[in-house]
PDB file of N, CA and C in Angstrom:
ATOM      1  N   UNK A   1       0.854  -1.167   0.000  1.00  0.00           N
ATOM      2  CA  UNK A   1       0.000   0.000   0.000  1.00  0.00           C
ATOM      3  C   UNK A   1       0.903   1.233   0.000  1.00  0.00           C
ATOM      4  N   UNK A   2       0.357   2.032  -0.544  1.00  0.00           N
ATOM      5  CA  UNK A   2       1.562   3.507  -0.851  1.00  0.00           C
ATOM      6  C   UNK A   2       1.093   4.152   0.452  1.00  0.00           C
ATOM      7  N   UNK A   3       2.320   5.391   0.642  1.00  0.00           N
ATOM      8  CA  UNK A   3       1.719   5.858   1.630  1.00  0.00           C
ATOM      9  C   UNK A   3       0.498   6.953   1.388  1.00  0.00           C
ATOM     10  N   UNK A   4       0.249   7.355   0.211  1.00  0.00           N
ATOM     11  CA  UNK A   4      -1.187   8.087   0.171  1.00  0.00           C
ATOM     12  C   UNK A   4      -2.357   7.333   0.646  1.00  0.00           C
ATOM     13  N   UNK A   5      -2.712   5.877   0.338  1.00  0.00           N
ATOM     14  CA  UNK A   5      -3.285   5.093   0.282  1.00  0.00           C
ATOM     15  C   UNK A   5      -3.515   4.956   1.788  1.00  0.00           C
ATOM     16  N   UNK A   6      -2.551   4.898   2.420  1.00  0.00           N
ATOM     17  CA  UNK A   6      -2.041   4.222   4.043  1.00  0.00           C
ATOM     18  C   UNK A   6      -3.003   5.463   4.817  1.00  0.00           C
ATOM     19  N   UNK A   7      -1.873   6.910   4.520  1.00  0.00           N
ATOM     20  CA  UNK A   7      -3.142   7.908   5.130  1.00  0.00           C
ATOM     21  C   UNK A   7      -4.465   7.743   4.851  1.00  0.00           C
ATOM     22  N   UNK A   8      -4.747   7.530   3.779  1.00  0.00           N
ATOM     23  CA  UNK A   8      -6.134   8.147   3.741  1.00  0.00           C
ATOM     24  C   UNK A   8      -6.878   6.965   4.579  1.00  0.00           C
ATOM     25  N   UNK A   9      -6.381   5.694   4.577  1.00  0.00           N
ATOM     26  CA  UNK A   9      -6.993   4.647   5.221  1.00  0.00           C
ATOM     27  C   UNK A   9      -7.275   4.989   6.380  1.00  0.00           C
ATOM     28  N   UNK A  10      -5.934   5.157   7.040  1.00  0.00           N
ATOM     29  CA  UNK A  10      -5.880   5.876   8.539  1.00  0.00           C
ATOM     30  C   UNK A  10      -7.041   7.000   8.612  1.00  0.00           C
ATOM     31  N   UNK A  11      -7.147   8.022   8.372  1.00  0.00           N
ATOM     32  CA  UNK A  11      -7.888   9.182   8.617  1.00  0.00           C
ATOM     33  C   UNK A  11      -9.282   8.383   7.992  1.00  0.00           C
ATOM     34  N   UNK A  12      -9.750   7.516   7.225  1.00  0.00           N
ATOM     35  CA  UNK A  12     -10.879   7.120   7.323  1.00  0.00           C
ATOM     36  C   UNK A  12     -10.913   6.235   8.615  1.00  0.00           C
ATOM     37  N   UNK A  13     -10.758   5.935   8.967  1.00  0.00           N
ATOM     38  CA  UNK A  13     -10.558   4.550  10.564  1.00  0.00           C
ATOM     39  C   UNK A  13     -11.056   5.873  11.444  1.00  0.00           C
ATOM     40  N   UNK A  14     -10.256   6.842  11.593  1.00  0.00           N
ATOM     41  CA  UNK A  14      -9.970   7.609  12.609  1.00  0.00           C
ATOM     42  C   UNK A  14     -11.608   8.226  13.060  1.00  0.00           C
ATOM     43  N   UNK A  15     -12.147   9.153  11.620  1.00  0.00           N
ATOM     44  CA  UNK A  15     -13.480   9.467  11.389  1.00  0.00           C
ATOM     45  C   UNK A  15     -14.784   8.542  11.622  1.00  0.00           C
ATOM     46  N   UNK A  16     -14.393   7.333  11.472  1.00  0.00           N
ATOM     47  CA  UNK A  16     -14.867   5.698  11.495  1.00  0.00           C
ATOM     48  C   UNK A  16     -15.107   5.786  13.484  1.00  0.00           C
ATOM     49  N   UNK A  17     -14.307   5.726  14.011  1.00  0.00           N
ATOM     50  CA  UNK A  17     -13.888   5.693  15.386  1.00  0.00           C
ATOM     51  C   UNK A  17     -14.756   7.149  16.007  1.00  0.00           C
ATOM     52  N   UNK A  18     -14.330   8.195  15.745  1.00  0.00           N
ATOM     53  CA  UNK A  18     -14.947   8.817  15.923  1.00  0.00           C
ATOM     54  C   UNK A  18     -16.317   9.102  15.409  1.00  0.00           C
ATOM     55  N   UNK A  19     -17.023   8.734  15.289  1.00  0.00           N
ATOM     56  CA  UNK A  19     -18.607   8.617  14.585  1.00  0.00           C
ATOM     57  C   UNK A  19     -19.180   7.528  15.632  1.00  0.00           C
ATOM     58  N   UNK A  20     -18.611   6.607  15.793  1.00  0.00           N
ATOM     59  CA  UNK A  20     -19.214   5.573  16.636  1.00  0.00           C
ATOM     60  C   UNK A  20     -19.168   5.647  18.334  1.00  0.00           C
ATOM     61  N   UNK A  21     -18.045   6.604  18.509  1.00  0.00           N
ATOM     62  CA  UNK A  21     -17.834   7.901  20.008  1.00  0.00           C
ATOM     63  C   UNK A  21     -19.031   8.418  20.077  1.00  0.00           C
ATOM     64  N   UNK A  22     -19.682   9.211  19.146  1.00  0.00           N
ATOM     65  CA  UNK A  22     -20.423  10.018  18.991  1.00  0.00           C
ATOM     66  C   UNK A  22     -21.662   9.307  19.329  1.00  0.00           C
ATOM     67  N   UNK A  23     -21.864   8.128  18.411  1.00  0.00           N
ATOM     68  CA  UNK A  23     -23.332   7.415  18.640  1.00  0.00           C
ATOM     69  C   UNK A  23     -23.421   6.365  19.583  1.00  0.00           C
ATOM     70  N   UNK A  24     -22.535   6.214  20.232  1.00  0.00           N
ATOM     71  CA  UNK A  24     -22.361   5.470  22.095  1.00  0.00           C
ATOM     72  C   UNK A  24     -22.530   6.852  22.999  1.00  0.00           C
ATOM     73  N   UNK A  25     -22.106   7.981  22.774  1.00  0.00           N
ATOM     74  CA  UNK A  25     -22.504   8.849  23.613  1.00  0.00           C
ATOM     75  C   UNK A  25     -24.457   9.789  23.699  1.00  0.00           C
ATOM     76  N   UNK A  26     -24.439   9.569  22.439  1.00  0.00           N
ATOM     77  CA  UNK A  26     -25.856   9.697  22.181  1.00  0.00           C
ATOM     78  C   UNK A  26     -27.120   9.224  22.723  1.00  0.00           C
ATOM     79  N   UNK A  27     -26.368   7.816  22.885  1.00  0.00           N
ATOM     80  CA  UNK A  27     -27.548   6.544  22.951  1.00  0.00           C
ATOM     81  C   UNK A  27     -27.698   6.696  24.368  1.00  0.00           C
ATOM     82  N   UNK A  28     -26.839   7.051  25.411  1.00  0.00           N
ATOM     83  CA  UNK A  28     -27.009   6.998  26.480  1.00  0.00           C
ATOM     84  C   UNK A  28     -28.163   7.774  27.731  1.00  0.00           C
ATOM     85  N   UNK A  29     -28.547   6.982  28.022  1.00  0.00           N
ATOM     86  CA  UNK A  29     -29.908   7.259  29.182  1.00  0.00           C
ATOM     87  C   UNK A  29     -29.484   8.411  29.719  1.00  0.00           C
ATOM     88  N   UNK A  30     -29.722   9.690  30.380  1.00  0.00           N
ATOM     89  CA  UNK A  30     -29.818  10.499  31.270  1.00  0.00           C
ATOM     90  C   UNK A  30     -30.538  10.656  32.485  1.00  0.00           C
ATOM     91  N   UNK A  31     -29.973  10.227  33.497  1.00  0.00           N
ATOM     92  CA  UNK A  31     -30.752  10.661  35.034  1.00  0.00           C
ATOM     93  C   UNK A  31     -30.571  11.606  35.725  1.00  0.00           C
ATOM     94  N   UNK A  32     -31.386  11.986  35.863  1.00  0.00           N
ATOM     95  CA  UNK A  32     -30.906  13.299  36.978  1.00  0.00           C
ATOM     96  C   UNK A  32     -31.669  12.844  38.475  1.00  0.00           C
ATOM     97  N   UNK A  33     -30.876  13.249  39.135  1.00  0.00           N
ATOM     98  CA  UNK A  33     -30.907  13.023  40.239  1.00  0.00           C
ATOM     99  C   UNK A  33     -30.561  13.607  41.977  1.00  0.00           C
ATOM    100  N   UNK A  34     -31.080  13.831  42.646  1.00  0.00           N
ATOM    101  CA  UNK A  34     -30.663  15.056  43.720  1.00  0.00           C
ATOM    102  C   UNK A  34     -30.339  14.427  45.210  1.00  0.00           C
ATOM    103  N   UNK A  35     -29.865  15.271  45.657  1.00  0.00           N
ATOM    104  CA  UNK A  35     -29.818  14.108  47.152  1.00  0.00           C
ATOM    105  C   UNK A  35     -29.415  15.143  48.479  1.00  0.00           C
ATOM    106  N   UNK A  36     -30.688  15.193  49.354  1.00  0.00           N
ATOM    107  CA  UNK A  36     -30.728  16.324  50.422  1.00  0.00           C
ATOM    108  C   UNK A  36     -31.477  15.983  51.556  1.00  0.00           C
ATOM    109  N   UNK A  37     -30.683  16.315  52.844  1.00  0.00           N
ATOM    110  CA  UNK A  37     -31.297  15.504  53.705  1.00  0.00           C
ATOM    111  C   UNK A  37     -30.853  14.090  54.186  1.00  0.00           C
ATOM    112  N   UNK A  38     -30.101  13.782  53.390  1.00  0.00           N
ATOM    113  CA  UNK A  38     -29.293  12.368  53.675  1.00  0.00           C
ATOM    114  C   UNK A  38     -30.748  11.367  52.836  1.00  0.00           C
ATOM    115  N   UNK A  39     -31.127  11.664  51.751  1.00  0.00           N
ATOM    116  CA  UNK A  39     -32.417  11.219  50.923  1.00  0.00           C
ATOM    117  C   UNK A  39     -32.257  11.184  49.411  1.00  0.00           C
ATOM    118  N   UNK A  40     -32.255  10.650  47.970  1.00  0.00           N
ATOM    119  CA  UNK A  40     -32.218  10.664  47.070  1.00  0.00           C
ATOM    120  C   UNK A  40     -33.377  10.812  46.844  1.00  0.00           C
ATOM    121  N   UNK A  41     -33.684  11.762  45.137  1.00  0.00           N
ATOM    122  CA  UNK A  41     -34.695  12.450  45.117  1.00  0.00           C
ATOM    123  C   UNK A  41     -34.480  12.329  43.779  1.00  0.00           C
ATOM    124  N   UNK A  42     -35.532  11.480  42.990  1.00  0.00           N
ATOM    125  CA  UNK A  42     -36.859  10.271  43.371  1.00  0.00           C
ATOM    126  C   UNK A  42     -35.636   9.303  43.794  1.00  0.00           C
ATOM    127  N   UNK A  43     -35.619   8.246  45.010  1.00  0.00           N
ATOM    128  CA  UNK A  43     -35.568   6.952  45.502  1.00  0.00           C
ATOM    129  C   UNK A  43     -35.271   6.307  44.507  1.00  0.00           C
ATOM    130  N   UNK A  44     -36.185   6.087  43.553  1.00  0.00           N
ATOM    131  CA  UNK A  44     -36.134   5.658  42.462  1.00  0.00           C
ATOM    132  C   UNK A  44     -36.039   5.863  41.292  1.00  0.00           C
ATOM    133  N   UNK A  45     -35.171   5.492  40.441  1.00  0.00           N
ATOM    134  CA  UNK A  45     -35.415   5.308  38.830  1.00  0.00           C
ATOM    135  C   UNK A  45     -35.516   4.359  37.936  1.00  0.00           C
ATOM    136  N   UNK A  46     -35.400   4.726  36.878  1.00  0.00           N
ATOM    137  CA  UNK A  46     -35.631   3.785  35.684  1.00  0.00           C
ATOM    138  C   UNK A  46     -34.900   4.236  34.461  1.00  0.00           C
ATOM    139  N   UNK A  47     -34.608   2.797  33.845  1.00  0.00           N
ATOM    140  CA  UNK A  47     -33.520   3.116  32.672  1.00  0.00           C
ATOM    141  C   UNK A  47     -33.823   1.911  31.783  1.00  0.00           C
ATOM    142  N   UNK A  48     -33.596   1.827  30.498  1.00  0.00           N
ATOM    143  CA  UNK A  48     -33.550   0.449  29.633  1.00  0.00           C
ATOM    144  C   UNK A  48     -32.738   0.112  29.779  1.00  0.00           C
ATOM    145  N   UNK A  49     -32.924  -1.144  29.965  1.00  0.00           N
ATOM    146  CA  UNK A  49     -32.103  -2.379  29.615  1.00  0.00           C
ATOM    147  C   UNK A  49     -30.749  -2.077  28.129  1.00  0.00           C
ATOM    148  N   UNK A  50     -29.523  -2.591  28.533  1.00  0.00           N
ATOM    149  CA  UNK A  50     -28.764  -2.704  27.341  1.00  0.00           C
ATOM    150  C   UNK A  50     -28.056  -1.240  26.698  1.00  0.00           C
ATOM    151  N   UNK A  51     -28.212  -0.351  27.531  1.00  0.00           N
ATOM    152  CA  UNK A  51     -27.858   1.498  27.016  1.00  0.00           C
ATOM    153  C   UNK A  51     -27.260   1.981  28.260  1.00  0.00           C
ATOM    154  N   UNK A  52     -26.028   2.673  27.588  1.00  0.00           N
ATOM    155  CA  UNK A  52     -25.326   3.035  28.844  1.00  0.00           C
ATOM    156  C   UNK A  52     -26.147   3.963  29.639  1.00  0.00           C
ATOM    157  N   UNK A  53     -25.663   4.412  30.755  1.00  0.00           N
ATOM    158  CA  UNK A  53     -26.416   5.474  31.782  1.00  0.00           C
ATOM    159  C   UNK A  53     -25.619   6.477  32.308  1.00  0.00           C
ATOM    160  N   UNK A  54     -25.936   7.636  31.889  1.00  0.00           N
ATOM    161  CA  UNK A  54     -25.336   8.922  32.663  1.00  0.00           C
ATOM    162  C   UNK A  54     -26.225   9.145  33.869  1.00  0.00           C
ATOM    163  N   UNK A  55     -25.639   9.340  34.957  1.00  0.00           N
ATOM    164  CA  UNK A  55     -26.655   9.980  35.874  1.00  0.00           C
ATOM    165  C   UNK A  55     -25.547  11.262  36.580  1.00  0.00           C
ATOM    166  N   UNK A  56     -26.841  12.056  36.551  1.00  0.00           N
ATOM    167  CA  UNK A  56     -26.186  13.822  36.848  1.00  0.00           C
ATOM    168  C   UNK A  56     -27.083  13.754  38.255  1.00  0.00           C
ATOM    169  N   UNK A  57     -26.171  13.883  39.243  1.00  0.00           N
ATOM    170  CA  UNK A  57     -26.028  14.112  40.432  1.00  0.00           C
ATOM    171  C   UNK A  57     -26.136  15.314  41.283  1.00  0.00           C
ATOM    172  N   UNK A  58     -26.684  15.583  41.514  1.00  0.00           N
ATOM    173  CA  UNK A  58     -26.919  17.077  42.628  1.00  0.00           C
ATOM    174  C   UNK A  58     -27.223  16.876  44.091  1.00  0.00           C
ATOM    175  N   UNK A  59     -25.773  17.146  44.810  1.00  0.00           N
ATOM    176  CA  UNK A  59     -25.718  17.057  46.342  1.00  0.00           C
ATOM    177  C   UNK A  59     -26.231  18.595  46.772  1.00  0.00           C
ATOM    178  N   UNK A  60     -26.715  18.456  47.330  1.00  0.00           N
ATOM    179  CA  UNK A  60     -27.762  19.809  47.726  1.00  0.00           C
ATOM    180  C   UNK A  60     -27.489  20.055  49.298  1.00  0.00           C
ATOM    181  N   UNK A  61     -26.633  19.293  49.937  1.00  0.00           N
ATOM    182  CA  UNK A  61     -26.035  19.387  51.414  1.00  0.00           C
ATOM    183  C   UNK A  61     -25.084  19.634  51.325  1.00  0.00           C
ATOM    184  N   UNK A  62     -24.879  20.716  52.438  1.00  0.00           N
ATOM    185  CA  UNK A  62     -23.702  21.261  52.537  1.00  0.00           C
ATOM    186  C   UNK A  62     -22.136  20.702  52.566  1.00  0.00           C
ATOM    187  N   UNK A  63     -22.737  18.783  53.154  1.00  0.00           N
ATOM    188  CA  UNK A  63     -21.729  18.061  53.642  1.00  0.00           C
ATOM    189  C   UNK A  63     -21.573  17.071  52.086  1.00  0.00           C
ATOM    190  N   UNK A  64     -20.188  16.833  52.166  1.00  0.00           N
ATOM    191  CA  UNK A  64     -19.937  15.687  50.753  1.00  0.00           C
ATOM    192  C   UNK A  64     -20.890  14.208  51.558  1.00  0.00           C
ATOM    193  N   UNK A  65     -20.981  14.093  49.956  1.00  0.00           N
ATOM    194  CA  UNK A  65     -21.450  12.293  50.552  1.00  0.00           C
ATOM    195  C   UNK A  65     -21.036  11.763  49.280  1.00  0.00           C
ATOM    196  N   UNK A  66     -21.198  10.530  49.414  1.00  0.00           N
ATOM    197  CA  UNK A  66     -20.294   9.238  48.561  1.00  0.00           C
ATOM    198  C   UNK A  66     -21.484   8.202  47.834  1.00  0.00           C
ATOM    199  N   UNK A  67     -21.424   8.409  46.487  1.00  0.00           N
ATOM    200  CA  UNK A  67     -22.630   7.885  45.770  1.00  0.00           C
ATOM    201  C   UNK A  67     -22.056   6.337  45.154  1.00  0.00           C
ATOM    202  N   UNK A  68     -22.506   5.586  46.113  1.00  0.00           N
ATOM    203  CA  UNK A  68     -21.737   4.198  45.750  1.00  0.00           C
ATOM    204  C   UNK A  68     -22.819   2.749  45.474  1.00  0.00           C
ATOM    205  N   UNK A  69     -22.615   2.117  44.788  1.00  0.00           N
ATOM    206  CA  UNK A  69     -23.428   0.814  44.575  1.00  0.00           C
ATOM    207  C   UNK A  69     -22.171  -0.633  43.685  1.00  0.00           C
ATOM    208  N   UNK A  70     -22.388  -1.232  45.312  1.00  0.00           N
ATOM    209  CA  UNK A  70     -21.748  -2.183  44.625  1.00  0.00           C
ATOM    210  C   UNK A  70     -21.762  -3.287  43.684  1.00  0.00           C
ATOM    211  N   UNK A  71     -23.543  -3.244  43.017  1.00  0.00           N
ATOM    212  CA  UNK A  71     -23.939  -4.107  42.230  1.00  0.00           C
ATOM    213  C   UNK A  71     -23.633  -3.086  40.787  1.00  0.00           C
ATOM    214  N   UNK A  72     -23.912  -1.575  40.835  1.00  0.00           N
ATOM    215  CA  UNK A  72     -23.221  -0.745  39.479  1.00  0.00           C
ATOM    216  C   UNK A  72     -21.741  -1.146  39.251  1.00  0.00           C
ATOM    217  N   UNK A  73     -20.544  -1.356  40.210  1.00  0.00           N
ATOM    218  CA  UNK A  73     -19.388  -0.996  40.585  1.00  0.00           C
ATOM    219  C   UNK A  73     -18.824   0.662  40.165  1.00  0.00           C
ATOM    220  N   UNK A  74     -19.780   1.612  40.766  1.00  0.00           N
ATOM    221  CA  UNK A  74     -19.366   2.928  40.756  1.00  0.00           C
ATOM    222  C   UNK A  74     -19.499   3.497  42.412  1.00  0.00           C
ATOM    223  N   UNK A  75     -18.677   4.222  42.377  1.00  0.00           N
ATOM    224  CA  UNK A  75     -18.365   5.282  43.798  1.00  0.00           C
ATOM    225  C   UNK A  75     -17.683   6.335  43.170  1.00  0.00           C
ATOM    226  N   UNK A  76     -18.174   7.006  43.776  1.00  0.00           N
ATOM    227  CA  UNK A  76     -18.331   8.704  43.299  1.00  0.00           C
ATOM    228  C   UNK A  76     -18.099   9.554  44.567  1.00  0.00           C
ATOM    229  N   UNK A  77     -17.350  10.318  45.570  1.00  0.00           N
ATOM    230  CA  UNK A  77     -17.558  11.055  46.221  1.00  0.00           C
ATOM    231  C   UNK A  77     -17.880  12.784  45.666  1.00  0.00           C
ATOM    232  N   UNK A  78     -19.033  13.261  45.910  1.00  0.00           N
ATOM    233  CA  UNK A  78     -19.592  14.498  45.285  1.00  0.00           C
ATOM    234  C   UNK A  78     -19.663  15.361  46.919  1.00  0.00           C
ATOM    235  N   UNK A  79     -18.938  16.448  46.642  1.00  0.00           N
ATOM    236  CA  UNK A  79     -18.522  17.804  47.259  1.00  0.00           C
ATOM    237  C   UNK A  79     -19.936  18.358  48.134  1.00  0.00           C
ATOM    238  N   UNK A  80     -19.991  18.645  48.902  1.00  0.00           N
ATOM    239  CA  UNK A  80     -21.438  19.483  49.240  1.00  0.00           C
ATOM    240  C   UNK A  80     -21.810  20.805  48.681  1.00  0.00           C
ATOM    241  N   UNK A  81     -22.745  20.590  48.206  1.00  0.00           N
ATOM    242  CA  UNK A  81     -23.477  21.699  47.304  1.00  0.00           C
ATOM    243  C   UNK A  81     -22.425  21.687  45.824  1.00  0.00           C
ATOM    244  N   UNK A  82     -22.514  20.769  45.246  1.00  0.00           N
ATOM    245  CA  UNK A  82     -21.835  20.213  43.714  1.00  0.00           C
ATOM    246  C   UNK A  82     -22.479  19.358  42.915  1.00  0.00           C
ATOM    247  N   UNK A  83     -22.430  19.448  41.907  1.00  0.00           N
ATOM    248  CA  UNK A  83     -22.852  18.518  41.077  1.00  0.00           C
ATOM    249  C   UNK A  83     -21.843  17.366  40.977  1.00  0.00           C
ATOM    250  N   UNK A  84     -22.264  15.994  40.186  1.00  0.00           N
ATOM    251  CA  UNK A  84     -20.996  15.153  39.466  1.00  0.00           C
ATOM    252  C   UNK A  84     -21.776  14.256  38.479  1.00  0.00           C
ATOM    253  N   UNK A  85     -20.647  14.031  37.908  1.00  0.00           N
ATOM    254  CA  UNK A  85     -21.758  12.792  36.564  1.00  0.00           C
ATOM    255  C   UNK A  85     -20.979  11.400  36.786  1.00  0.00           C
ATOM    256  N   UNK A  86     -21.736  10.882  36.798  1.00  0.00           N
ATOM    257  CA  UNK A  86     -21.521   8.917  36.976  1.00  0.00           C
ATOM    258  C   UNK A  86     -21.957   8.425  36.165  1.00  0.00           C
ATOM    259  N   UNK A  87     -20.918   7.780  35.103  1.00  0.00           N
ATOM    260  CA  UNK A  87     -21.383   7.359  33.778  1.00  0.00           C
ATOM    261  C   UNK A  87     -21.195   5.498  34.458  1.00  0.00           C
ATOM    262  N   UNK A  88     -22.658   4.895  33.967  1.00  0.00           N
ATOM    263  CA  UNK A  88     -22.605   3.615  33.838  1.00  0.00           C
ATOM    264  C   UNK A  88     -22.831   2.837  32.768  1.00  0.00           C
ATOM    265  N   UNK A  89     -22.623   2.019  32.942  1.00  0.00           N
ATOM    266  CA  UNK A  89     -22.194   0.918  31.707  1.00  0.00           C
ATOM    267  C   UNK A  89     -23.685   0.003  31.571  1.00  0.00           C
ATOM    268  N   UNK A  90     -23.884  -0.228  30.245  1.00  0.00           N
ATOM    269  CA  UNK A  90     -25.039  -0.408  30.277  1.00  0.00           C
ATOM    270  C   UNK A  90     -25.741  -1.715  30.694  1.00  0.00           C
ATOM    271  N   UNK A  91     -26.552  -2.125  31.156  1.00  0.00           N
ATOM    272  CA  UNK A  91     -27.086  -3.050  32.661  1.00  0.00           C
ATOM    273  C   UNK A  91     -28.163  -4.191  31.803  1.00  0.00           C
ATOM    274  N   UNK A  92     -27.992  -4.832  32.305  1.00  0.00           N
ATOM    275  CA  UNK A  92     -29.097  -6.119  32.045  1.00  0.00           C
ATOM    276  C   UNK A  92     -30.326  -5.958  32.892  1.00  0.00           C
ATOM    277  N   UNK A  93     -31.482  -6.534  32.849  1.00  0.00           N
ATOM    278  CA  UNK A  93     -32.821  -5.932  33.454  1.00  0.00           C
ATOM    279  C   UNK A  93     -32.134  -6.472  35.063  1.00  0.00           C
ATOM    280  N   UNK A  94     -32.620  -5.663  36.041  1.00  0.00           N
ATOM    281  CA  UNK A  94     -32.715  -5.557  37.435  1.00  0.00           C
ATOM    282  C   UNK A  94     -32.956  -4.422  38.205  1.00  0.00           C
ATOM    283  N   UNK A  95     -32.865  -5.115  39.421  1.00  0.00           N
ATOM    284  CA  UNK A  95     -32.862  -3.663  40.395  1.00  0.00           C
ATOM    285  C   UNK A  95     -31.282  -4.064  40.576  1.00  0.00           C
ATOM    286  N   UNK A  96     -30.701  -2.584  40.828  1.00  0.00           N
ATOM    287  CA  UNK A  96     -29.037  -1.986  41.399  1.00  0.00           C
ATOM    288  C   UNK A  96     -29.529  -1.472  42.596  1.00  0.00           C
ATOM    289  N   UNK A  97     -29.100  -1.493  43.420  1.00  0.00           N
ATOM    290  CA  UNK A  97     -28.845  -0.209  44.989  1.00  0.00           C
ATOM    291  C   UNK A  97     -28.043   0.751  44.620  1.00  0.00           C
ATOM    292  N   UNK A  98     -28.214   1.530  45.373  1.00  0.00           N
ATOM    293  CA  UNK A  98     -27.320   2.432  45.261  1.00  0.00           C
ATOM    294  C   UNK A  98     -27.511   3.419  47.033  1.00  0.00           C
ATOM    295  N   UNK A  99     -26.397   3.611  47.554  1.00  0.00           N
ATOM    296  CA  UNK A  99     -26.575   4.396  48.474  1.00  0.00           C
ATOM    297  C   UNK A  99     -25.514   5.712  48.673  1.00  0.00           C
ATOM    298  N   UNK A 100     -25.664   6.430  50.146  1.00  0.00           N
ATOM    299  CA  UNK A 100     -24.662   7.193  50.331  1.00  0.00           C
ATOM    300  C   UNK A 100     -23.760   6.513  51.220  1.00  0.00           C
ATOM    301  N   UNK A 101     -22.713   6.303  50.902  1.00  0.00           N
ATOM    302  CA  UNK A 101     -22.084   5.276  51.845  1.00  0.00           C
ATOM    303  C   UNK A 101     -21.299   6.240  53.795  1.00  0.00           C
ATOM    304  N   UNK A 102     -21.324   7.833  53.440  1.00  0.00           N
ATOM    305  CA  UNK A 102     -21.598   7.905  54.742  1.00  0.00           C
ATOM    306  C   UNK A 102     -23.002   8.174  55.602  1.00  0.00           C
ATOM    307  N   UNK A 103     -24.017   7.923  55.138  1.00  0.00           N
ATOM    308  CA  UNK A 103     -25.107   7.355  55.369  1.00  0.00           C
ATOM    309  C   UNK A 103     -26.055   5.852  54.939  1.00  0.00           C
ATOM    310  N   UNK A 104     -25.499   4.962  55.218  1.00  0.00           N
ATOM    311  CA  UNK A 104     -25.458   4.224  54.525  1.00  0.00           C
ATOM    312  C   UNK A 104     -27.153   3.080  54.636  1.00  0.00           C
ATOM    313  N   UNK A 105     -27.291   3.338  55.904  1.00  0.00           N
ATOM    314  CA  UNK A 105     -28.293   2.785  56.708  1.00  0.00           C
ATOM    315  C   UNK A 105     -29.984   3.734  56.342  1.00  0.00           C
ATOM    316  N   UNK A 106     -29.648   4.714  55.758  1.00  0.00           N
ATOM    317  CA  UNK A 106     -30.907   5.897  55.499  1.00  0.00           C
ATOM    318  C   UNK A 106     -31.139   6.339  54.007  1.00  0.00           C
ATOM    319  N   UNK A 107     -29.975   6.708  53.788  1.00  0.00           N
ATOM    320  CA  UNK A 107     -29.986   7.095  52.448  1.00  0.00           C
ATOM    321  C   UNK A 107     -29.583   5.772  50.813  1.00  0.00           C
ATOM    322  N   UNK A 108     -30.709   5.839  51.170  1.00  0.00           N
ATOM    323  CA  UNK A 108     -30.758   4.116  49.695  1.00  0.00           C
ATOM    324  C   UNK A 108     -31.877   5.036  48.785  1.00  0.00           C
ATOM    325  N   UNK A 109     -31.547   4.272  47.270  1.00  0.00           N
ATOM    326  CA  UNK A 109     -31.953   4.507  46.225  1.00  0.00           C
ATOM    327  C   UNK A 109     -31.798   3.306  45.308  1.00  0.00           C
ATOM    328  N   UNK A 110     -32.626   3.392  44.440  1.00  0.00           N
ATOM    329  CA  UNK A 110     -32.152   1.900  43.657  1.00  0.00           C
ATOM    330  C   UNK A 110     -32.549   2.502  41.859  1.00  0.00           C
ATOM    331  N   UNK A 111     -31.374   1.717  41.472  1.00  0.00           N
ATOM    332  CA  UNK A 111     -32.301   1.899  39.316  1.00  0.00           C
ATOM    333  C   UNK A 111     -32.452   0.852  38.869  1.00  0.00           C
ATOM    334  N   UNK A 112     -34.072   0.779  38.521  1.00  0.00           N
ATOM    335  CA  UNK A 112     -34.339  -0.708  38.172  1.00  0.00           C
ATOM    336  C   UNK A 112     -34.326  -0.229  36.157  1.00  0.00           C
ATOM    337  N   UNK A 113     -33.678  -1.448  35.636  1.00  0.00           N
ATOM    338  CA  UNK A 113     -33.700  -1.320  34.908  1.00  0.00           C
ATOM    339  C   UNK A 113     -34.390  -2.615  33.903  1.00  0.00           C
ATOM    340  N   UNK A 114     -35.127  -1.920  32.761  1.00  0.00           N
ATOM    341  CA  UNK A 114     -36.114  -2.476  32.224  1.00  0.00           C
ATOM    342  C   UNK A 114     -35.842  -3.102  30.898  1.00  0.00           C
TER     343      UNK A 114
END
């Protein structure tokens, strides 16, 4: 293969790669989600089956807390009064937990996914 040939291959791959960035980031679920009071706000959500999951986070207490589930395998510690985003990987049908792990006993939430 010449090297004109070679580039252009390359920079098609590259555009190739990037296009499919684009439509994995697309596809992905959005949650929003709040947490005040040592309480997640809704408790609950919902997501499809098989699509990754962003969930946008809003600690609304002054104090950090730690957004952890060990059936997602994500932990997140989020700042008091901060946002954060917790990107998950996309899930087979169930319920996940999810809690604040320095409240760990009060503050539960779960995403069942469909």
């Amino acid at each position: 293969m010449s090297f004109p040939k070679l580039t252009l291959f390359a920079a098609l791959a590259l555009v190739s790669l990037a296009a499919a960035g684009t439509a994995n980031a697309q596809s992905a679920t959005e949650i929003q989600l709040s947490y005040k009071d040592k309480k997640f706000d809704p408790a609950e959500v919902n997501a499809p089956a098989n699509t990754p999951i962003v969930i946008k986070l809003k600690n609304l207490d002054a104090k950090a807390m730690e957004f952890e589930s060990k059936t997602l395998k994500v932990e997140k510690v989020v700042a008091g009064s901060s946002d954060a985003t917790i990107n998950v990987r996309a899930q087979k049908p169930g319920r996940y937990e999810f809690f604040d792990e320095y409240n760990e006993k009060v503050a539960r939430g779960a995403l069942v996914v469909k």
